[in-house]
N, C-alpha and C. Protein backbone atom coordinates (compact mmCIF):
# COMPACT_ATOMS: atom_id res chain seq x y z
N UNK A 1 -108.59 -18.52 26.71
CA UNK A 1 -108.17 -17.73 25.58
C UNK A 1 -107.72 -16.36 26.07
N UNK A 2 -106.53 -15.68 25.62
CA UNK A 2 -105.96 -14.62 25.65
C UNK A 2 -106.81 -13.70 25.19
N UNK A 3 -106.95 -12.35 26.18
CA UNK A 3 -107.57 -11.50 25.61
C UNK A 3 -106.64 -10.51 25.03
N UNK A 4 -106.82 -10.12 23.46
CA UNK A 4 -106.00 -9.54 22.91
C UNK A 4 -105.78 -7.89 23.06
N UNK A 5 -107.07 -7.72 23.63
CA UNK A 5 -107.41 -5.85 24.03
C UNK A 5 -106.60 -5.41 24.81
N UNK A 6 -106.18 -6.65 26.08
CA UNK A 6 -105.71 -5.79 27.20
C UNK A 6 -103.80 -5.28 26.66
N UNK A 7 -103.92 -3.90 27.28
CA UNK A 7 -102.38 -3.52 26.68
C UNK A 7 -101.38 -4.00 28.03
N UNK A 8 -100.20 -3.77 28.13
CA UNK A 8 -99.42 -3.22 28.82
C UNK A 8 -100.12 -3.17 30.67
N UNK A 9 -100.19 -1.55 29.92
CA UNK A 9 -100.97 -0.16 30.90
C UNK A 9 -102.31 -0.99 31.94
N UNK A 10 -102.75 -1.54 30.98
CA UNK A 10 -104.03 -2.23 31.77
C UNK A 10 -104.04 -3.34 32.37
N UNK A 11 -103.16 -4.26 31.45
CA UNK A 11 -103.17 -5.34 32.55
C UNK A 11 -102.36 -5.08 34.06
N UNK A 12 -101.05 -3.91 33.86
CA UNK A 12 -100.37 -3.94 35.18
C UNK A 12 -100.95 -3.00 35.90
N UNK A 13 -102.09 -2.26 35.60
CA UNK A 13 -102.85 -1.32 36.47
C UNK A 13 -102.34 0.10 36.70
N UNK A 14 -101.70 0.08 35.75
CA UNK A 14 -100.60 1.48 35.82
C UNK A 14 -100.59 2.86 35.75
N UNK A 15 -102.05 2.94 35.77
CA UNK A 15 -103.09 4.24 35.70
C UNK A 15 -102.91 4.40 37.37
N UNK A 16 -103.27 3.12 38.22
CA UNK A 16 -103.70 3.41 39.58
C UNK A 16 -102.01 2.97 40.21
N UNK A 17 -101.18 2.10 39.72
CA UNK A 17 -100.14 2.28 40.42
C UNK A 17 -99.39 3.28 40.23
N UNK A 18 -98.72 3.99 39.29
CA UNK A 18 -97.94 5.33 38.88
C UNK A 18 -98.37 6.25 39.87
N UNK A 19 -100.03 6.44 39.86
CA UNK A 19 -100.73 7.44 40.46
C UNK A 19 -100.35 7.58 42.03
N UNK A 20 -99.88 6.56 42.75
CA UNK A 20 -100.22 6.39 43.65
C UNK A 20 -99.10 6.93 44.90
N UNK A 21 -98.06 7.66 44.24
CA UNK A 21 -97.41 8.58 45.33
C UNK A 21 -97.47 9.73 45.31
N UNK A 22 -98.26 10.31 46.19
CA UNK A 22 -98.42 11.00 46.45
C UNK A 22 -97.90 12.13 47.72
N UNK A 23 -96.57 12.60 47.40
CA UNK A 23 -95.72 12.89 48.53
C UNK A 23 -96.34 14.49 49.09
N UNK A 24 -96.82 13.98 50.54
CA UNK A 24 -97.31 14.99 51.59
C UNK A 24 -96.40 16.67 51.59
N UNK A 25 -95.44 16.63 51.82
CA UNK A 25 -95.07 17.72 51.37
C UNK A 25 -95.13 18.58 50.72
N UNK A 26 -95.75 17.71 49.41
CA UNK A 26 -96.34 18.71 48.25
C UNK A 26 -97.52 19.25 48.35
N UNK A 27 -98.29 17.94 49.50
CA UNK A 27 -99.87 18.31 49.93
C UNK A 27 -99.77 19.92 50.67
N UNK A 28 -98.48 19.95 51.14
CA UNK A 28 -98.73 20.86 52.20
C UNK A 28 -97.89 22.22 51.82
N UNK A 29 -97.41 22.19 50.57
CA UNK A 29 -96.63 22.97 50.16
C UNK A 29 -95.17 23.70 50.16
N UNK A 30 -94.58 22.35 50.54
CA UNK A 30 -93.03 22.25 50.58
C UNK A 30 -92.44 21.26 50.14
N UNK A 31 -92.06 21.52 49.16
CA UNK A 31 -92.06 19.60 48.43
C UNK A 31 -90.45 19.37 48.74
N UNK A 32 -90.70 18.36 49.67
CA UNK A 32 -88.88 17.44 49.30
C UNK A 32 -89.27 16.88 48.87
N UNK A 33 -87.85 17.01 47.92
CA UNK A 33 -87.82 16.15 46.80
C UNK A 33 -87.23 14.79 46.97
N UNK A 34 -86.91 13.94 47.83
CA UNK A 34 -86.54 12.89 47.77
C UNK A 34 -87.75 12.76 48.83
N UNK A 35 -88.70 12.82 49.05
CA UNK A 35 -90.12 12.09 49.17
C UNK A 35 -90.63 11.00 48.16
N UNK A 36 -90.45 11.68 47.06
CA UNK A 36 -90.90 10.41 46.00
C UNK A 36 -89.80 9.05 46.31
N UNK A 37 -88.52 9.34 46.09
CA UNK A 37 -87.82 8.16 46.61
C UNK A 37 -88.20 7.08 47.51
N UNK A 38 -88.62 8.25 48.72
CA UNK A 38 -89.00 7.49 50.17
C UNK A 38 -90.39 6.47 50.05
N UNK A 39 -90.88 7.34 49.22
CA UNK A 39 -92.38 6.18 48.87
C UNK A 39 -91.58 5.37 48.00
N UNK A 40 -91.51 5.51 47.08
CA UNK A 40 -91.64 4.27 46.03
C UNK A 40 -90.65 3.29 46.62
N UNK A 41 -89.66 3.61 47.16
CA UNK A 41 -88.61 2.71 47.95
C UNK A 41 -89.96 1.67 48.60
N UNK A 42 -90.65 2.25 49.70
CA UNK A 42 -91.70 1.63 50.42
C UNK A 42 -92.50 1.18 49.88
N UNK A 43 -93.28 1.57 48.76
CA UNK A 43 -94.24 0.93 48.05
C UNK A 43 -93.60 -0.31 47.01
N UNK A 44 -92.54 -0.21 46.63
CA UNK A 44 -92.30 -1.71 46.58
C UNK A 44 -91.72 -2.72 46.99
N UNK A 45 -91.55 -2.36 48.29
CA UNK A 45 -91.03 -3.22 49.41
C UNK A 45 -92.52 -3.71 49.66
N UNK A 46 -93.38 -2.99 49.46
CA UNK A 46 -94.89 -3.70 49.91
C UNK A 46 -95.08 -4.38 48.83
N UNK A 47 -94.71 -4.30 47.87
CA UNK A 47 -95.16 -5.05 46.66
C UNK A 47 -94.47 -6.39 46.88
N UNK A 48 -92.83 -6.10 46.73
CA UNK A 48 -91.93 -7.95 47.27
C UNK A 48 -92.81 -8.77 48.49
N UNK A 49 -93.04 -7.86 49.52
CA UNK A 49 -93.51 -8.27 50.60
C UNK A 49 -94.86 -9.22 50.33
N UNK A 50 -95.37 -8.73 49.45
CA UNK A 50 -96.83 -9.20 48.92
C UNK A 50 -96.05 -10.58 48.07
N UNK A 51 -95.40 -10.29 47.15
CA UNK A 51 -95.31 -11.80 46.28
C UNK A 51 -94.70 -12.60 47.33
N UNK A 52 -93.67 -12.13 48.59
CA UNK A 52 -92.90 -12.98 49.27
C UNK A 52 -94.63 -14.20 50.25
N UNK A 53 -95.43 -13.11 50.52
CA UNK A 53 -96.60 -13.92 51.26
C UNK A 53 -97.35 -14.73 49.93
N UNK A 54 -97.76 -14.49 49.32
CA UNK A 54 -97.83 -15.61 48.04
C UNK A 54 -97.18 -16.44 48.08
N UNK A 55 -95.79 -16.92 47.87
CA UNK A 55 -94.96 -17.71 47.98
C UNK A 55 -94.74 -18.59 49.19
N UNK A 56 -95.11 -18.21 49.64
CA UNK A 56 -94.78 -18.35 51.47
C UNK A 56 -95.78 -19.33 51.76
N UNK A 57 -97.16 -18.55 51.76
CA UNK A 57 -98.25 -19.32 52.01
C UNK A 57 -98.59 -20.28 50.58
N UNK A 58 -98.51 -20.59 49.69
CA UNK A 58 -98.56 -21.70 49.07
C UNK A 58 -97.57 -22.80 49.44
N UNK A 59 -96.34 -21.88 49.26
CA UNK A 59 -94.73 -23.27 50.08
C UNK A 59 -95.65 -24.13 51.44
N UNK A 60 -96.02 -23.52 51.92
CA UNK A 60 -96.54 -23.99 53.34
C UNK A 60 -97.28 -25.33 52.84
N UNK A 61 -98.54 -24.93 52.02
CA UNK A 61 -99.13 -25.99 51.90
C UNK A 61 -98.60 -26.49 51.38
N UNK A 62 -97.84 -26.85 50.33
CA UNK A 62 -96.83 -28.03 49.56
C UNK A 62 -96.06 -28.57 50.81
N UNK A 63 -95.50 -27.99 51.70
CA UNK A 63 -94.72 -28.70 52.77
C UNK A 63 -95.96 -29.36 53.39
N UNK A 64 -96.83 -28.81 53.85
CA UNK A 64 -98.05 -29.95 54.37
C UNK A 64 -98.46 -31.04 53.78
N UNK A 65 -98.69 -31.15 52.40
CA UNK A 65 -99.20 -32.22 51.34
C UNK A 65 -97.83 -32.99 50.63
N UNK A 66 -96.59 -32.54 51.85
CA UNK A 66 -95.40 -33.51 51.22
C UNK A 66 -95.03 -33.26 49.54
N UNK A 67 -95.37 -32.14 49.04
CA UNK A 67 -94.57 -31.69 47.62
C UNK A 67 -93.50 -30.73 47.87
N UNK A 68 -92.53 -31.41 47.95
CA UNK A 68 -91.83 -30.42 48.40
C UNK A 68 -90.69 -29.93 47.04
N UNK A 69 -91.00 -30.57 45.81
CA UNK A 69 -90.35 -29.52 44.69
C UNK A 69 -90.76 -28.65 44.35
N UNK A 70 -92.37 -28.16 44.39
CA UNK A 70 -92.78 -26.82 44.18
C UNK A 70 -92.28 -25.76 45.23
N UNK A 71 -91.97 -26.20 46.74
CA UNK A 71 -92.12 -25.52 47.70
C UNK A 71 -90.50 -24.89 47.50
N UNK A 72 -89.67 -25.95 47.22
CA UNK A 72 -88.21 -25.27 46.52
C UNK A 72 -88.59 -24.54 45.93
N UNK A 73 -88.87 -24.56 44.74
CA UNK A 73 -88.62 -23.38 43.62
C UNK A 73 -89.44 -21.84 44.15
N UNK A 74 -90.49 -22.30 45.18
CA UNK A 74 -91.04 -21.33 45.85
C UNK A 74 -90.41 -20.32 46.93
N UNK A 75 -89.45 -21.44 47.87
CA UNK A 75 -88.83 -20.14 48.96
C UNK A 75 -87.62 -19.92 47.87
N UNK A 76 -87.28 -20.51 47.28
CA UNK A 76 -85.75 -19.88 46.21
C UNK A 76 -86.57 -18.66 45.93
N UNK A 77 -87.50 -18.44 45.17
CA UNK A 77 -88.09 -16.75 44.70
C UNK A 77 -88.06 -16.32 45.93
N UNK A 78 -88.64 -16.42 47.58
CA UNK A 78 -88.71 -16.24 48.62
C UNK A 78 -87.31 -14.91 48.81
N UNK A 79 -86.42 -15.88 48.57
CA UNK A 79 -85.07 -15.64 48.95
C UNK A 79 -84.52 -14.62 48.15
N UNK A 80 -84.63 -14.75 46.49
CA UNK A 80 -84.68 -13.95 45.49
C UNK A 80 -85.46 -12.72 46.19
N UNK A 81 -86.69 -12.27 46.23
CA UNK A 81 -87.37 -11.39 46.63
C UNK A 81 -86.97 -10.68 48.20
N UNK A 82 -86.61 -11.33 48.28
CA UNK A 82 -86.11 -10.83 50.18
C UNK A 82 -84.59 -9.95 49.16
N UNK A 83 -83.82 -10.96 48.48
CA UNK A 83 -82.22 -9.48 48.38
C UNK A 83 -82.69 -8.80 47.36
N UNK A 84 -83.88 -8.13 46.50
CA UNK A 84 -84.31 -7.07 45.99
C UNK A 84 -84.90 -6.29 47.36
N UNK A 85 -85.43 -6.86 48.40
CA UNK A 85 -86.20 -5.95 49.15
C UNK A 85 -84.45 -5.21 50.32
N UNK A 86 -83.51 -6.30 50.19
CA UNK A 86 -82.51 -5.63 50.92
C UNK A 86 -81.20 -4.36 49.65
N UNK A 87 -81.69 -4.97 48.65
CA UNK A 87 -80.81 -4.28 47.93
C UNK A 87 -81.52 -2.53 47.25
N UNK A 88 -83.23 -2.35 48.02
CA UNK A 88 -83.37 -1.13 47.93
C UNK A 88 -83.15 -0.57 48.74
N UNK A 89 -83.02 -1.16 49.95
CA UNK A 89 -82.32 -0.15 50.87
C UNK A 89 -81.11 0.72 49.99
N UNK A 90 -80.54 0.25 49.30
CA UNK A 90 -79.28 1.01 48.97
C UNK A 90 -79.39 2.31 48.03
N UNK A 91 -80.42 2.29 47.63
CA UNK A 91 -80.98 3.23 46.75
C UNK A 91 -81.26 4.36 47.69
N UNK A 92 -82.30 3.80 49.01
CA UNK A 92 -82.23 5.08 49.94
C UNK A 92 -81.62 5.48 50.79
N UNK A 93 -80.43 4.79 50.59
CA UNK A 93 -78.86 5.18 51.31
C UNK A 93 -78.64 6.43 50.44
N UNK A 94 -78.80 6.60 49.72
CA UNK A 94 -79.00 7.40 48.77
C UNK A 94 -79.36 9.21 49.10
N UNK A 95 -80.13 8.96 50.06
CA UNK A 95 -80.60 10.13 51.01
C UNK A 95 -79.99 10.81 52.33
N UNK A 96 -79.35 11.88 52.45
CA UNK A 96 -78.67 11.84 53.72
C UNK A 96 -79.61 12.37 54.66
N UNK A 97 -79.06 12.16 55.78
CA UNK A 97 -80.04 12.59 57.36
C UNK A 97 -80.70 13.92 57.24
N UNK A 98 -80.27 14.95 56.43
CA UNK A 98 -80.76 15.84 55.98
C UNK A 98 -81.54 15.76 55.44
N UNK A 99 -82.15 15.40 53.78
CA UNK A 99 -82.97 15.18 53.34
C UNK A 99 -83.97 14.63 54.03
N UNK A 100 -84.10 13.51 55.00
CA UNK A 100 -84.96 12.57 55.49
C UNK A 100 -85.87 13.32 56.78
N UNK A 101 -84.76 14.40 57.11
CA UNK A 101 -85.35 15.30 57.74
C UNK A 101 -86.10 16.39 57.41
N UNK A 102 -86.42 16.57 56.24
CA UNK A 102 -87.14 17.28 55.34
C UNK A 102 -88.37 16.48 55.52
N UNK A 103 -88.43 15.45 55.11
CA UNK A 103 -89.54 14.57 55.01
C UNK A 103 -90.34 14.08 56.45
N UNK A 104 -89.34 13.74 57.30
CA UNK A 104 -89.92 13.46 58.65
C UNK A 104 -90.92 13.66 58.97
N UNK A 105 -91.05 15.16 59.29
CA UNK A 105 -92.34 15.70 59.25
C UNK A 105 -93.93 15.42 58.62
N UNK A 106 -93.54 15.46 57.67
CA UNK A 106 -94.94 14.57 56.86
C UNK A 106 -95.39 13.05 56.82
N UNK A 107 -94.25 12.44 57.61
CA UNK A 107 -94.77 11.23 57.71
C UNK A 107 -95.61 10.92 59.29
N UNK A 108 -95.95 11.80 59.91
CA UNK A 108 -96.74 11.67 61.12
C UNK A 108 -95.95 10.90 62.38
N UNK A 109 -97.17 9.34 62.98
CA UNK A 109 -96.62 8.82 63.62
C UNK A 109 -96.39 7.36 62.95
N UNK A 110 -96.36 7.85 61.38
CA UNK A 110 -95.89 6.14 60.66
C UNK A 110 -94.88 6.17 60.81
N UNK A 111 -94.70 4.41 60.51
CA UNK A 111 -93.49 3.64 60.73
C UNK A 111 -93.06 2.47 60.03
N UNK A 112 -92.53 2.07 59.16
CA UNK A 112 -92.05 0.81 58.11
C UNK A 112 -92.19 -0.13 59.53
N UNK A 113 -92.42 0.13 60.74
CA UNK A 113 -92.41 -0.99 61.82
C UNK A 113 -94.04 -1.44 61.81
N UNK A 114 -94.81 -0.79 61.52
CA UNK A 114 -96.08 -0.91 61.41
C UNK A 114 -96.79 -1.98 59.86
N UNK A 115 -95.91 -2.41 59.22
CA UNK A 115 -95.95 -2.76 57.78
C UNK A 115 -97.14 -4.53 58.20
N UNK A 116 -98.04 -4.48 58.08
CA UNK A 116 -98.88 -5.49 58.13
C UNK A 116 -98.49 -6.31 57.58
N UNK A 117 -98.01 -6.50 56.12
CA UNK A 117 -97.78 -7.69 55.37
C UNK A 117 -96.07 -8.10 56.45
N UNK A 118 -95.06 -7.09 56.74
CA UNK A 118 -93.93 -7.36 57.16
C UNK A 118 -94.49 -8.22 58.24
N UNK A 119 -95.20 -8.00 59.16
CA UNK A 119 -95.78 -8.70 60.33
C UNK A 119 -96.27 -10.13 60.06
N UNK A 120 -96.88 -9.72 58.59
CA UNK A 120 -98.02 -11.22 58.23
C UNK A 120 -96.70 -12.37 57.78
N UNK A 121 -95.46 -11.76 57.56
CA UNK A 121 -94.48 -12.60 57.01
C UNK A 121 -93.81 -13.23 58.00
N UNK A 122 -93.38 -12.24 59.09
CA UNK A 122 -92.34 -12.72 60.46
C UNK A 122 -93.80 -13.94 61.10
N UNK A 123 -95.19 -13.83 61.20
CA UNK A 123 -95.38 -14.98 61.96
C UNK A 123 -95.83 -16.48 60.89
N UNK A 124 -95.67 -15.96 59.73
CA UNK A 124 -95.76 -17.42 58.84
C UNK A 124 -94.49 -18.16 58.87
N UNK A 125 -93.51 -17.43 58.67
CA UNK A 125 -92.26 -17.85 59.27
C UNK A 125 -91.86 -18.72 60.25
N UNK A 126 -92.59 -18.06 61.52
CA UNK A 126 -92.63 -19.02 62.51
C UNK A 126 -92.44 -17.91 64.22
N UNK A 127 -92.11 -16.22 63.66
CA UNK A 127 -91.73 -15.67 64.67
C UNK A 127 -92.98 -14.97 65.34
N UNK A 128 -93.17 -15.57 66.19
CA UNK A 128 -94.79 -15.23 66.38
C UNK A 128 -94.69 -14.27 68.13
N UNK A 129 -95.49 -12.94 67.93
CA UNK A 129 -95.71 -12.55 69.21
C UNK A 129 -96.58 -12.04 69.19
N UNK A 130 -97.93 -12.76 69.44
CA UNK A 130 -99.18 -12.01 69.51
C UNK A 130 -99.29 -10.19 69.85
N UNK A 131 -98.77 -9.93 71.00
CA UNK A 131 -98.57 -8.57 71.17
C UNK A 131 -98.11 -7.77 70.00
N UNK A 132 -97.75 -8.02 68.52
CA UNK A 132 -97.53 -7.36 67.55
C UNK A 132 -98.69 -7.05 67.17
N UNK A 133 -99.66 -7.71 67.30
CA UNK A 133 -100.72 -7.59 66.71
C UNK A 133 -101.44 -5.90 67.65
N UNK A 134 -101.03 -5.96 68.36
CA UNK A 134 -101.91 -4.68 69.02
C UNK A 134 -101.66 -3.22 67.95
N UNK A 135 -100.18 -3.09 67.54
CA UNK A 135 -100.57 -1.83 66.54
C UNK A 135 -101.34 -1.99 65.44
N UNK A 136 -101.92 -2.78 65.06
CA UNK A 136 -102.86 -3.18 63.93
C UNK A 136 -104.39 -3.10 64.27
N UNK A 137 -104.70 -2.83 65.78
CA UNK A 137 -105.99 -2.82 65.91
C UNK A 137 -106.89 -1.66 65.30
N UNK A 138 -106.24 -0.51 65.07
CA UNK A 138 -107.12 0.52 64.10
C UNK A 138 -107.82 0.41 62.65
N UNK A 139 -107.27 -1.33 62.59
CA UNK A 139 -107.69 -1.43 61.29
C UNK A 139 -108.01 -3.30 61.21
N UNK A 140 -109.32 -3.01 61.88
CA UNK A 140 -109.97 -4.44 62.33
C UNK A 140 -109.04 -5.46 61.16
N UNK A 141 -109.77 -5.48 60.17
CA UNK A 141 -109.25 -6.54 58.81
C UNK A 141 -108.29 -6.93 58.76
N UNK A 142 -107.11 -6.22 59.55
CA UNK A 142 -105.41 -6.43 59.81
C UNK A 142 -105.39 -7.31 60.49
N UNK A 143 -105.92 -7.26 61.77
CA UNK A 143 -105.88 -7.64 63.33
C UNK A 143 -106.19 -8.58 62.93
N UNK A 144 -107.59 -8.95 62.27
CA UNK A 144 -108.23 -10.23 62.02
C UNK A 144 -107.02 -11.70 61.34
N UNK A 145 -106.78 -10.81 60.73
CA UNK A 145 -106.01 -11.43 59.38
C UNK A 145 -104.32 -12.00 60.07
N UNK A 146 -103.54 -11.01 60.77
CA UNK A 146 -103.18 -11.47 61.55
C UNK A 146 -103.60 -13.19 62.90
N UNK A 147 -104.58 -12.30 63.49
CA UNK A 147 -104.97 -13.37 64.78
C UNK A 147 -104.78 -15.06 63.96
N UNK A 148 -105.37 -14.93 62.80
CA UNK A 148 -105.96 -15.99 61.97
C UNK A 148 -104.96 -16.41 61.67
N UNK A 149 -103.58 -16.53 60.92
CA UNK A 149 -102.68 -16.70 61.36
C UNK A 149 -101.92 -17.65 61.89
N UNK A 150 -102.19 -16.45 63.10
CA UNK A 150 -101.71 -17.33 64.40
C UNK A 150 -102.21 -18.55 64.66
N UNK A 151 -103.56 -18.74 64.38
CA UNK A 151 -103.90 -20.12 64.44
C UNK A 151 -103.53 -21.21 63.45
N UNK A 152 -103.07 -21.17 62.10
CA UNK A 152 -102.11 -22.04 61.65
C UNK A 152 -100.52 -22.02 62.12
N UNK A 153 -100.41 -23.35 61.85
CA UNK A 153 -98.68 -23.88 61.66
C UNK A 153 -98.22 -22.96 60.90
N UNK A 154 -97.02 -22.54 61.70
CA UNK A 154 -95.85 -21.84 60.14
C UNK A 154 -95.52 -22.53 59.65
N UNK A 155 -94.67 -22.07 58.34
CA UNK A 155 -93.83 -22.69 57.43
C UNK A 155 -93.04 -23.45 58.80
N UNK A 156 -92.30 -22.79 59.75
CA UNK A 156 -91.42 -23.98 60.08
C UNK A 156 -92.23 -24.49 60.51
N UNK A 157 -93.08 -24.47 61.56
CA UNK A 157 -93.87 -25.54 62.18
C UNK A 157 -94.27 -26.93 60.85
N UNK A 158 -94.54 -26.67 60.01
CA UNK A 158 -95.03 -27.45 58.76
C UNK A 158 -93.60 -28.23 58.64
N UNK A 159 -92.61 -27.68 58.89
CA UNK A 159 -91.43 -28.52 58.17
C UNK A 159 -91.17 -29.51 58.94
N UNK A 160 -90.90 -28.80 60.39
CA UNK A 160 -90.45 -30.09 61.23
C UNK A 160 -91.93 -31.04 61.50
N UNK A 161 -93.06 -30.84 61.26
CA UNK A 161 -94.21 -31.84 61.05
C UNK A 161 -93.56 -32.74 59.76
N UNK A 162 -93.30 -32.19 58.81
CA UNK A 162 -92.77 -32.76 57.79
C UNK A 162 -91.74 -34.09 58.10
N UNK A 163 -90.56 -33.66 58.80
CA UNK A 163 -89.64 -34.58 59.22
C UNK A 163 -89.86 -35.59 60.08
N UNK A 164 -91.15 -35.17 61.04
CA UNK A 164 -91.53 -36.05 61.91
C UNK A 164 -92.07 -37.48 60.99
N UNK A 165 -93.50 -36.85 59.72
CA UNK A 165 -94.17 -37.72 58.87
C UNK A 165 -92.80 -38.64 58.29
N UNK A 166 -91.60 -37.85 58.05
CA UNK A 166 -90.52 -38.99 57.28
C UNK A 166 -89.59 -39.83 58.35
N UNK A 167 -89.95 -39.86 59.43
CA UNK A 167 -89.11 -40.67 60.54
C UNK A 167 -88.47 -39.91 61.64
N UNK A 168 -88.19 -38.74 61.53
CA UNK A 168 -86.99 -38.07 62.14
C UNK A 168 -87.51 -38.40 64.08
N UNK A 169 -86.83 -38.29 64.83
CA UNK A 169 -87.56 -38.23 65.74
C UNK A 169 -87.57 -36.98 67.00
N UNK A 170 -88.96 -36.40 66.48
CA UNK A 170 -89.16 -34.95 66.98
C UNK A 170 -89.99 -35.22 68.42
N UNK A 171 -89.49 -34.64 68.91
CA UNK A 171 -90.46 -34.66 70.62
C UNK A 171 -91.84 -34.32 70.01
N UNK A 172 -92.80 -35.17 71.39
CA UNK A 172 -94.26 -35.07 70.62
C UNK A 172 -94.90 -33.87 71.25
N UNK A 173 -93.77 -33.14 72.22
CA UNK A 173 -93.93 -31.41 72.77
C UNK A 173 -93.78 -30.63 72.04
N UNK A 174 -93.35 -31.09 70.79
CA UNK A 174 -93.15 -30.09 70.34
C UNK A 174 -94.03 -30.00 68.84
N UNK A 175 -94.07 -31.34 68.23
CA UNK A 175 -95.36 -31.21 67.47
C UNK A 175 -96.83 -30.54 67.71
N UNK A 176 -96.59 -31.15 69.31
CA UNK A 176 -98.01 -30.69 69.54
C UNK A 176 -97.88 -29.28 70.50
N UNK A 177 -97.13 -28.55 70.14
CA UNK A 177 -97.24 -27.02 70.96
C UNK A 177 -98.63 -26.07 70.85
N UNK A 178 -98.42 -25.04 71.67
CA UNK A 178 -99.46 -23.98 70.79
C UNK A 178 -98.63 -23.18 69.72
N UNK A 179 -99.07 -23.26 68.39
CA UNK A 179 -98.61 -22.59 67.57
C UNK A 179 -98.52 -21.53 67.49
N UNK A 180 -99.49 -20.59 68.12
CA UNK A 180 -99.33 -19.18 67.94
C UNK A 180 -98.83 -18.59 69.18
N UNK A 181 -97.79 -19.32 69.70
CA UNK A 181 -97.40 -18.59 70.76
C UNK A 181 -96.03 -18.18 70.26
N UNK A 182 -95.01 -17.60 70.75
CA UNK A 182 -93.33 -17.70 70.62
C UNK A 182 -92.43 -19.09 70.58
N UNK A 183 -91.54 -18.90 69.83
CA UNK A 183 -91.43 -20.63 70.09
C UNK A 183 -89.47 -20.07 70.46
C-alpha cells in the first residue's frame, strides 16, 4: 500500500540532495561562480553513473540466467544514461579556461579520474586493471568493493559464456580465463 504522507520533497530526499553543493570557494571566501555548475555537472554524472551500475549489474545476471529481454531493455537505459552523462559535458563547455581556473584551486588533488562508481563501471564492463584500484585505497570500502568485482565475470565475460551455453564455438581459454585480469 502507498503511503499517502510522503510528498515530492521527501520521497526524492531533496532536503539532503539540493543541500549538497557546497562550493569551496565560498568556504574560503571567493566565490566562483561557476563552481556550482562544476559540482552539479559532477554530482549527476554520479547519479547516471549510479543508475548506469544498477542496470549493469542486474543485465549481468539476466545474461547469466539466459533472460535476455530484461537485460535489453536494461543496457538500452544503459545507453540512454551514458548520452545524458555525455550530453552534460556540454553544459560545462559552457565554462571557459578562465573560469575553471578560478575554481582549480579549490578542488585540491581531486580528479573526475578518481570517480569509484566510473571505475566500478569500466571493470563490470569487462575493462579490468587491477592497478586502478590503488587510488581507491584511502577509502578501504572502495578498494574492497572494487577487488570484489574483480572476482566476478563481466557483463562481457557473461555474454560470450552466454554464446558458448547456445552453441557458438568459443575457445575453452577463453571461457576459462582469469577474469579479473585485462583481457
Amino acid at each position: 500500500m502507498a503511503n499517502k504522507s510522503v510528498s515530492y520533497a521527501d520521497y526524492l530526499k531533496l532536503d539532503s540532495l539540493l543541500t549538497s553543493q557546497l562550493p569551496e570557494s565560498v568556504a574560503a571566501g571567493r566565490e566562483a561562480h561557476d563552481e556550482m555548475l562544476f559540482i552539479i555537472v559532477h554530482q549527476a554524472s554520479e547519479l547516471w553513473l549510479k543508475l548506469c551500475l544498477h542496470e549493469l549489474s542486474e543485465a549481468r545476471e539476466c545474461i547469466r540466467e539466459d533472460h535476455l529481454r530484461p537485460s535489453f531493455k536494461m543496457l538500452a537505459r544503459v545507453a540512454r544514461a551514458q548520452g545524458q552523462l555525455i550530453q552534460s559535458w556540454d553544459v560545462l563547455s559552457t565554462m571557459t579556461p578562465h573560469d575553471y581556473s578560478t575554481i582549480r584551486p579549490h578542488l585540491g588533488g581531486s580528479s573526475g579520474f578518481q570517480s569509484a562508481q566510473y571505475r566500478m563501471m569500466e571493470f563490470l564492463l569487462g575493462g579490468r586493471n587491477p592497478d586502478m584500484i590503488t587510488m581507491h585505497e584511502a577509502t578501504p570500502e572502495v578498494a574492497d568493493a572494487l577487488r570484489a568485482e574483480l572476482t566476478r565475470k563481466s557483463i562481457y565475460a557473461e555474454a560470450i559464456a552466454l554464446l558458448a551455453r547456445r552453441g557458438f564455438a568459443i575457445p575453452e581459454d577463453v571461457l576459462a580465463r582469469d577474469h579479473g585480469s585485462p583481457w
